[in-house]
Protein backbone atom coordinates (compact mmCIF):
# COMPACT_ATOMS: atom_id res chain seq x y z
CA UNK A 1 -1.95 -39.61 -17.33
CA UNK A 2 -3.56 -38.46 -14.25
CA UNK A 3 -3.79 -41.43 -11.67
CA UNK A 4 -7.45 -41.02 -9.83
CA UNK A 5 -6.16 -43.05 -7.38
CA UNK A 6 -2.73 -40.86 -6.23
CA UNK A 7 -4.57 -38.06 -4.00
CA UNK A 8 -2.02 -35.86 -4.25
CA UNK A 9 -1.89 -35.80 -7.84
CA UNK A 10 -5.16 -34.18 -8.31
CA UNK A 11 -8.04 -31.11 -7.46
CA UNK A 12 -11.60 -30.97 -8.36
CA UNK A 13 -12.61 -28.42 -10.52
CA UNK A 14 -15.89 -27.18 -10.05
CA UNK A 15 -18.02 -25.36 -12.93
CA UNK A 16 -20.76 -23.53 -11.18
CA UNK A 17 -24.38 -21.76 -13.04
CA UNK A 18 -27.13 -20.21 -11.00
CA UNK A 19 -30.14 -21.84 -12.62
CA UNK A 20 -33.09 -20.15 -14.20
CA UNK A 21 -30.86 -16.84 -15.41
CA UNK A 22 -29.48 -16.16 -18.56
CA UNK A 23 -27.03 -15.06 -19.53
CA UNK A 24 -25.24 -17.41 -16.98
CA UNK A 25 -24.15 -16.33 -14.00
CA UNK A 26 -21.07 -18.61 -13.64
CA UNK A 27 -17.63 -19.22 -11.81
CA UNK A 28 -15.13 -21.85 -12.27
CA UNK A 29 -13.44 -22.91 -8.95
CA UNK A 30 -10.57 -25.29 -8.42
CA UNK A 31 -10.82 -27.02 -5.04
CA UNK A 32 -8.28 -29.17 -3.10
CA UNK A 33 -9.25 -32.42 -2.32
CA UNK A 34 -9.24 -32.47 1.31
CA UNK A 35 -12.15 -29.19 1.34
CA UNK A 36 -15.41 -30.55 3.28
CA UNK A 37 -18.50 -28.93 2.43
CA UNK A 38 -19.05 -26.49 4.87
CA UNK A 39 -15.81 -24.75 3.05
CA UNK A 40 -17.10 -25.42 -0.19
CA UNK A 41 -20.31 -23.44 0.76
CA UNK A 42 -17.84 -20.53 2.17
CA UNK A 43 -15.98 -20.69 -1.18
CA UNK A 44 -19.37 -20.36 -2.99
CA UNK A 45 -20.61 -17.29 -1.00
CA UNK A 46 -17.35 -15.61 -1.91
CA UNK A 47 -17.30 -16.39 -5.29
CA UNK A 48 -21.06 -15.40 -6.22
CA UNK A 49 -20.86 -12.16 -3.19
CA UNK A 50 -23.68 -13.72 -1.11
CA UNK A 51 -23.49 -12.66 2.42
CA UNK A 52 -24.27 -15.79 4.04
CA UNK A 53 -27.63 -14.54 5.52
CA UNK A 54 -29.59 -16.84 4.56
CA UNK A 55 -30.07 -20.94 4.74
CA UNK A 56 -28.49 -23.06 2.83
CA UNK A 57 -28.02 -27.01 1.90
CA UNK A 58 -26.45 -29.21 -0.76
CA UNK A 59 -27.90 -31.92 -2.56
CA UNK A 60 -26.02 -35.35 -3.61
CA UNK A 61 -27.60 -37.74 -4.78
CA UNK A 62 -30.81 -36.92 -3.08
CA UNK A 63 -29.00 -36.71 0.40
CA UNK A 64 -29.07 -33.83 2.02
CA UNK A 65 -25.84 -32.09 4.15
CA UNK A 66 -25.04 -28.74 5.53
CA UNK A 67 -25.59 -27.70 9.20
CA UNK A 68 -28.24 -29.75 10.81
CA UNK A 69 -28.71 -27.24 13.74
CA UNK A 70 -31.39 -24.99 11.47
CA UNK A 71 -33.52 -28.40 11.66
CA UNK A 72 -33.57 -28.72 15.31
CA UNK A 73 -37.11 -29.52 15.27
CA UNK A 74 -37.53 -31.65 12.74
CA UNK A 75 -39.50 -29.67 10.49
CA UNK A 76 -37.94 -30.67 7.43
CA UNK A 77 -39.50 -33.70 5.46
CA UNK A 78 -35.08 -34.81 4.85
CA UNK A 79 -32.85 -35.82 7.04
CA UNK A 80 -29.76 -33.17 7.07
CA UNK A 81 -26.35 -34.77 7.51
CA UNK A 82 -23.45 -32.74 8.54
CA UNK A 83 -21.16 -30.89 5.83
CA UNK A 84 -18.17 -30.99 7.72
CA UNK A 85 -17.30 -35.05 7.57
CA UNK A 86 -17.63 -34.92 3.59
CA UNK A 87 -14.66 -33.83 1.70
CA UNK A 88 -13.99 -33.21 -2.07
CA UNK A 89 -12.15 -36.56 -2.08
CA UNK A 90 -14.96 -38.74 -0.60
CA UNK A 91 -17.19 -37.97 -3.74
CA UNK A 92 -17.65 -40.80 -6.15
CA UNK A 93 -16.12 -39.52 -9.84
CA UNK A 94 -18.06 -41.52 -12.90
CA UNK A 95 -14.89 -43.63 -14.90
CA UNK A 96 -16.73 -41.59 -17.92
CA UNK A 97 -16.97 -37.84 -16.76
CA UNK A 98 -18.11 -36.78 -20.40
CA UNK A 99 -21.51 -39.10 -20.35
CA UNK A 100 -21.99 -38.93 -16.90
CA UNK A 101 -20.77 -36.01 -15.17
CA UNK A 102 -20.64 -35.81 -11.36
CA UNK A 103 -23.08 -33.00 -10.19
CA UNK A 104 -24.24 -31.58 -7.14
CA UNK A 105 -26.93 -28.98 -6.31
CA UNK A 106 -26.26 -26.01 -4.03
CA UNK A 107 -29.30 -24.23 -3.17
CA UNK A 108 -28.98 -20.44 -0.99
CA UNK A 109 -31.94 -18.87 0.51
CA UNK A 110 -34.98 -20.74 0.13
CA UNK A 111 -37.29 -18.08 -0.02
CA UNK A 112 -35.06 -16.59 -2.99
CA UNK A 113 -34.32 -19.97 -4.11
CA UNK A 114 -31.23 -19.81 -5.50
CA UNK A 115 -30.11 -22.77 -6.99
CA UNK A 116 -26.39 -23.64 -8.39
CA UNK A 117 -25.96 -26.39 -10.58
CA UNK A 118 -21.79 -27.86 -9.72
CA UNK A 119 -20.46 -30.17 -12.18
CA UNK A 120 -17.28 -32.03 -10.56
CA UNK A 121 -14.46 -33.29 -12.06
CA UNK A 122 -11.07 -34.34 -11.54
CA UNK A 123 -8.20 -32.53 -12.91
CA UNK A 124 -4.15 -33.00 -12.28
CA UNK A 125 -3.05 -30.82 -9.56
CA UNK A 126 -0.55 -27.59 -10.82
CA UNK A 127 3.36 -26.83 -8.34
CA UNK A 128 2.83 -23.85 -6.70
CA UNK A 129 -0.53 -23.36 -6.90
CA UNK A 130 -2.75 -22.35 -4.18
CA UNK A 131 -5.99 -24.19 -3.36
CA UNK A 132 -9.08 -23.16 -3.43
CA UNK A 133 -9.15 -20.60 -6.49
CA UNK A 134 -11.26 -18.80 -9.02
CA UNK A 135 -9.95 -19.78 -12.43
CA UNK A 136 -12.85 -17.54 -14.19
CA UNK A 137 -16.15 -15.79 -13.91
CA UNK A 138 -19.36 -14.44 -16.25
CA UNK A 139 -21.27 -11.51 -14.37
CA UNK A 140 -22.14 -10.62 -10.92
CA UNK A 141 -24.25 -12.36 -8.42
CA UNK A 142 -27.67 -10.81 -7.60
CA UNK A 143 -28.13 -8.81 -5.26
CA UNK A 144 -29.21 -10.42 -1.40
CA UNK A 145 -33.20 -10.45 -0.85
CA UNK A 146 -33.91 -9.51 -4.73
CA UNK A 147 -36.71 -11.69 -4.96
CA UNK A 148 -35.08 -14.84 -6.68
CA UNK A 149 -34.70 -15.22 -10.64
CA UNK A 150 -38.04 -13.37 -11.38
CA UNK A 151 -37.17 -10.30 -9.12
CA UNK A 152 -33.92 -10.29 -10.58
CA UNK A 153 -35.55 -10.01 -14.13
CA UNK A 154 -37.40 -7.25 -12.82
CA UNK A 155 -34.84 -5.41 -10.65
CA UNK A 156 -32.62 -5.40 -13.82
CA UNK A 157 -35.16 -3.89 -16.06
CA UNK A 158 -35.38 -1.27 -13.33
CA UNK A 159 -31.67 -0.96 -13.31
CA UNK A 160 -31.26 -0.70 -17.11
CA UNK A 161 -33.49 1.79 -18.13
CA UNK A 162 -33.11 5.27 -17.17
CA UNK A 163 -36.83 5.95 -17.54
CA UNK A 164 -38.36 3.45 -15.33
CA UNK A 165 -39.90 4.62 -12.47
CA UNK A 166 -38.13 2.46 -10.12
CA UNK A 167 -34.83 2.94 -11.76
CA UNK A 168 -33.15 6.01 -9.32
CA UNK A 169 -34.71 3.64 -6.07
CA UNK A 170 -32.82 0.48 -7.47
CA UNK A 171 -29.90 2.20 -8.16
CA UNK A 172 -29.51 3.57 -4.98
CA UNK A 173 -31.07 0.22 -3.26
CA UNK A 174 -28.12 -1.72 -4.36
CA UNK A 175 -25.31 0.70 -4.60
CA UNK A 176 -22.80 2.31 -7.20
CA UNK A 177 -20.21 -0.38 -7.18
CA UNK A 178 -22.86 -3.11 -8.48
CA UNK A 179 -22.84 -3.94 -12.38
CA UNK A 180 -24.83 -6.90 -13.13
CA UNK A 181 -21.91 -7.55 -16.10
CA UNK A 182 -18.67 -7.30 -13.74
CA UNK A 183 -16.94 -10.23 -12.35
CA UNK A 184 -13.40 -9.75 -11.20
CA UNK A 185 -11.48 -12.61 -10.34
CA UNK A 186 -8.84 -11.03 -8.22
CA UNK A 187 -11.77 -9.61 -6.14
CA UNK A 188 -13.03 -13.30 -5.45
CA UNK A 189 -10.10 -14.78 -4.85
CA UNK A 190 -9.15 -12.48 -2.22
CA UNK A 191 -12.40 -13.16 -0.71
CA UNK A 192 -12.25 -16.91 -0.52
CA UNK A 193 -8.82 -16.36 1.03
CA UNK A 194 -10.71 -14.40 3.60
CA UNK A 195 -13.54 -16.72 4.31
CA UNK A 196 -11.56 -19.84 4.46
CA UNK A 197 -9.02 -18.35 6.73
CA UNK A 198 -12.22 -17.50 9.10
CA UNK A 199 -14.17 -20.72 8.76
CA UNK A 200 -10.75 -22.79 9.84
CA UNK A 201 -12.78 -25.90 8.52
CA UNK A 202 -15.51 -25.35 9.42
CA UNK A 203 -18.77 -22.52 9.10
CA UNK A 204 -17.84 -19.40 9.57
CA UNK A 205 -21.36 -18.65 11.59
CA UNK A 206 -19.93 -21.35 14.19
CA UNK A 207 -16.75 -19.75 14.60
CA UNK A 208 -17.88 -16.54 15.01
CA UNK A 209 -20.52 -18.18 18.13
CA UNK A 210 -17.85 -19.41 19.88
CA UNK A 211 -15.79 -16.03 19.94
CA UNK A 212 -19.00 -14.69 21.47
């Protein structure tokens, strides 16, 4: 039996939906326990092929984290705490994951709005594995600046039908290596790999700041 208590006995596994689209747009990530959330949000863009161009923030519990330097000024009505200092294993897991699953909200772009619905839980920890992965996938992420869940209805009807009038412009908008039903897991992986290696714990936009 998997001891909740023995850190090093366990991941979190992470099944993630972009809400308001269906069919889902989903991934299932496993996560070690020691990933804070600024890496969690790198994992995320590489898993759903954002670009990070955008704002960002999670939401636990009502509290609000990611990278309180886009709030300088105090604009925003919450309080933004700092993604780094909380990691996978500071999260509280529910004794009864089945009635009351552990969930947080990721939300990307909030002109777009896109919001990803996480549900957390704890699962035993495989030899040889690496940490963080992509276990599975179901279809592609939008496209950046589409215009949130209702452009995305309509930049798919565009897409899909040969005798729309915007279908040539979308097609050539988003380019010929987008399918809205693809989702390859290799591809993903190799991307977290790349982001995580870049962010070194931390964003990658802060990393790249100081190299300049």
């Amino acid at each position: 039996m998997l001891d909740p208590f023995d850190p090093d006995r366990f991941i979190v596994r992470a099944e993630v939906h972009i809400l308001g689209i269906e069919p889902k747009i989903s991934r299932t990530v496993e996560l070690p326990i020691t990933l804070n959330l600024a890496q969690l949000h790198e994992v995320l863009q590489a898993a759903f092929g954002w670009t990070d161009s955008h704002l960002h923030q999670f939401n636990i519990g009502g509290l609000i984290y990611g990278a309180p330097e886009f709030d300088e000024d105090g604009l925003s009505d919450s309080r933004t705490f700092e993604a780094t200092e909380v990691r996978m294993i500071d999260l509280q897991f529910p004794c009864d994951p089945e009635e009351n699953p552990l969930t947080i909200l990721y939300e990307y772009d909030f002109g777009d709005n896109w919001r990803h619905l996480l549900r957390l839980e704890r699962v035993a920890r495989q030899e040889g594995v690496k940490y963080p992965r992509c276990l599975a996938g179901k279809r592609s992420g939008p496209p950046e600046d589409v215009g949130g869940t209702s452009g995305y209805a309509d930049f798919l009807d565009a897409w899909l039908d040969p005798d729309h009038e915007e279908h040539k412009a979308m097609r050539r908008w988003v380019g010929r290596k987008f399918h809205p039903e693809a989702c390859n897991v290799d591809e993903i992986n190799k991307a977290i790999g790349k982001a995580l290696r870049a962010s070194k714990g931390d964003y990658r936009f802060r990393r790249e700041s100081h190299r300049d």
